[in-house]
Each structure stands twice: as structure tokens, then as C-alpha cells.
Protein backbone atom coordinates (compact mmCIF):
# COMPACT_ATOMS: atom_id res chain seq x y z
CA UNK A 1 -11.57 -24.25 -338.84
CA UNK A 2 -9.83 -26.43 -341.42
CA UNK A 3 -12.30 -25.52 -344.15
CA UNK A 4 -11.56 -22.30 -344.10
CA UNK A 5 -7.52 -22.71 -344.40
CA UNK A 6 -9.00 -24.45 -348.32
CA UNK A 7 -9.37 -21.76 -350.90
CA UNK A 8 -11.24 -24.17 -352.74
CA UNK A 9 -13.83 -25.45 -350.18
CA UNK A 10 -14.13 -21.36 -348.99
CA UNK A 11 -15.14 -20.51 -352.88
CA UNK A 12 -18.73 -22.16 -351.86
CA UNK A 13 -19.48 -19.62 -348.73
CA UNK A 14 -18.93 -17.04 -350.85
CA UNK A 15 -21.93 -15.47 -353.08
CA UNK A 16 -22.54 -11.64 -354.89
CA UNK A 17 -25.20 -9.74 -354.04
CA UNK A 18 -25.65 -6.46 -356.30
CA UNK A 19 -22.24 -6.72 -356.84
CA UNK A 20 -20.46 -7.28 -353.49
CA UNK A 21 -19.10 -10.37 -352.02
CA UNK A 22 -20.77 -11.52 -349.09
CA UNK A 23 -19.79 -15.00 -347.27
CA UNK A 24 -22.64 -16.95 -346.38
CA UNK A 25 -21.25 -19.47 -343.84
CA UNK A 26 -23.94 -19.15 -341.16
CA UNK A 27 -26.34 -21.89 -341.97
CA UNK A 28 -29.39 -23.49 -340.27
CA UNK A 29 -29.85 -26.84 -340.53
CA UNK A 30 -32.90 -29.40 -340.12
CA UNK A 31 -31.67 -33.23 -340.05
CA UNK A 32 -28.24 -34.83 -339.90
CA UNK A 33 -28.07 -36.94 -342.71
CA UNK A 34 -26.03 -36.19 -346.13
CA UNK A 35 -29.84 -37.44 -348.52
CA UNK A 36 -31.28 -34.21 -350.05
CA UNK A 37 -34.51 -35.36 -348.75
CA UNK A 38 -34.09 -35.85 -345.50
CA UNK A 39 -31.84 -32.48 -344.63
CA UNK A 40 -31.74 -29.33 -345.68
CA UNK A 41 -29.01 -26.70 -344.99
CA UNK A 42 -29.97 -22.63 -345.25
CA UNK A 43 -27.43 -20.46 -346.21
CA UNK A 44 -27.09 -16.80 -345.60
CA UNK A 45 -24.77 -13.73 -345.03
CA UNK A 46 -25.99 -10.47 -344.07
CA UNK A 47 -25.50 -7.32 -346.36
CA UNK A 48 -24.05 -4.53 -344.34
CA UNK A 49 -25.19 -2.04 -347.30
CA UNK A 50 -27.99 -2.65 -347.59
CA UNK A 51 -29.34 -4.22 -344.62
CA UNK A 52 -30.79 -7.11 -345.90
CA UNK A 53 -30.01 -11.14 -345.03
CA UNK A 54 -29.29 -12.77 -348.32
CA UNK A 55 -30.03 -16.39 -349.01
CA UNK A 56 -27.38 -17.95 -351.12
CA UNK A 57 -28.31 -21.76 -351.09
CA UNK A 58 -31.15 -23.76 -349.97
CA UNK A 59 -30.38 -27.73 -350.05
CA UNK A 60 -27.29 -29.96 -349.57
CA UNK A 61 -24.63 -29.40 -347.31
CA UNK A 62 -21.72 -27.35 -348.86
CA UNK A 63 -18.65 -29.33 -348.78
CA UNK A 64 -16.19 -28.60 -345.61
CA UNK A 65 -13.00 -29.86 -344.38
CA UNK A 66 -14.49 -33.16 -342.79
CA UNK A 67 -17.31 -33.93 -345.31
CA UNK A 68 -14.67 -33.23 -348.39
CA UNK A 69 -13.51 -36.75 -348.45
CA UNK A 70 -16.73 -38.44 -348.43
CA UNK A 71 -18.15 -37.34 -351.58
């Protein structure tokens, strides 16, 4: 819950699709380690006009609260 009390660290689970803001904090994840090629994070919001689940990032894992200090 932390991260999202930091404006900063929120600016990342944010993304525009056709010109609306959508927050794309839901994520799946495959691996537990921080190296690019051994994890991957998916993250995606869903677009309430139209319909659609939009992918915003494909990769690392987006800085939070806990993970903020270690980079």
C-alpha cells in the first residue's frame, strides 16, 4: 500500500490509451528474481470504454515502495 501513498512511484502504473488514463497495476508475473532474463512482469489495465485490456509494459518490475531502495 505504501507505493501508492508515492506520486512518483504511482506515475509508472499509469499509461494513455486513445487518450484516457488507465492504471495498469495488475500484473502477472513469471520468476522472482530482479535479472530481465530470468522474470518478466505483464502489465495491464482494462479500458472501461472501450472494452479492451491494454498492455502497458512487458519486462522489469516497475519500481514500488519496497523495491525503490534497491535500485
Amino acid at each position: 500500500m505504501m507505493t501508492r501513498k508515492d506520486g512518483r512511484l504511482m506515475e509508472q502504473y499509469v499509461d494513455v490509451y486513445q487518450g484516457r488514463e488507465i492504471k495498469v497495476e495488475t500484473h502477472l508475473a513469471k520468476g522472482n528474481d530482479d535479472s530481465s532474463s530470468r522474470s518478466l512482469r505483464l502489465y495491464f489495465g482494462f479500458d472501461r470504454e472501450s472494452g479492451r485490456i491494454v498492455v502497458s509494459s512487458v519486462g522489469k518490475h516497475l519500481d514500488s515502495y519496497l523495491t525503490r531502495s534497491m535500485r
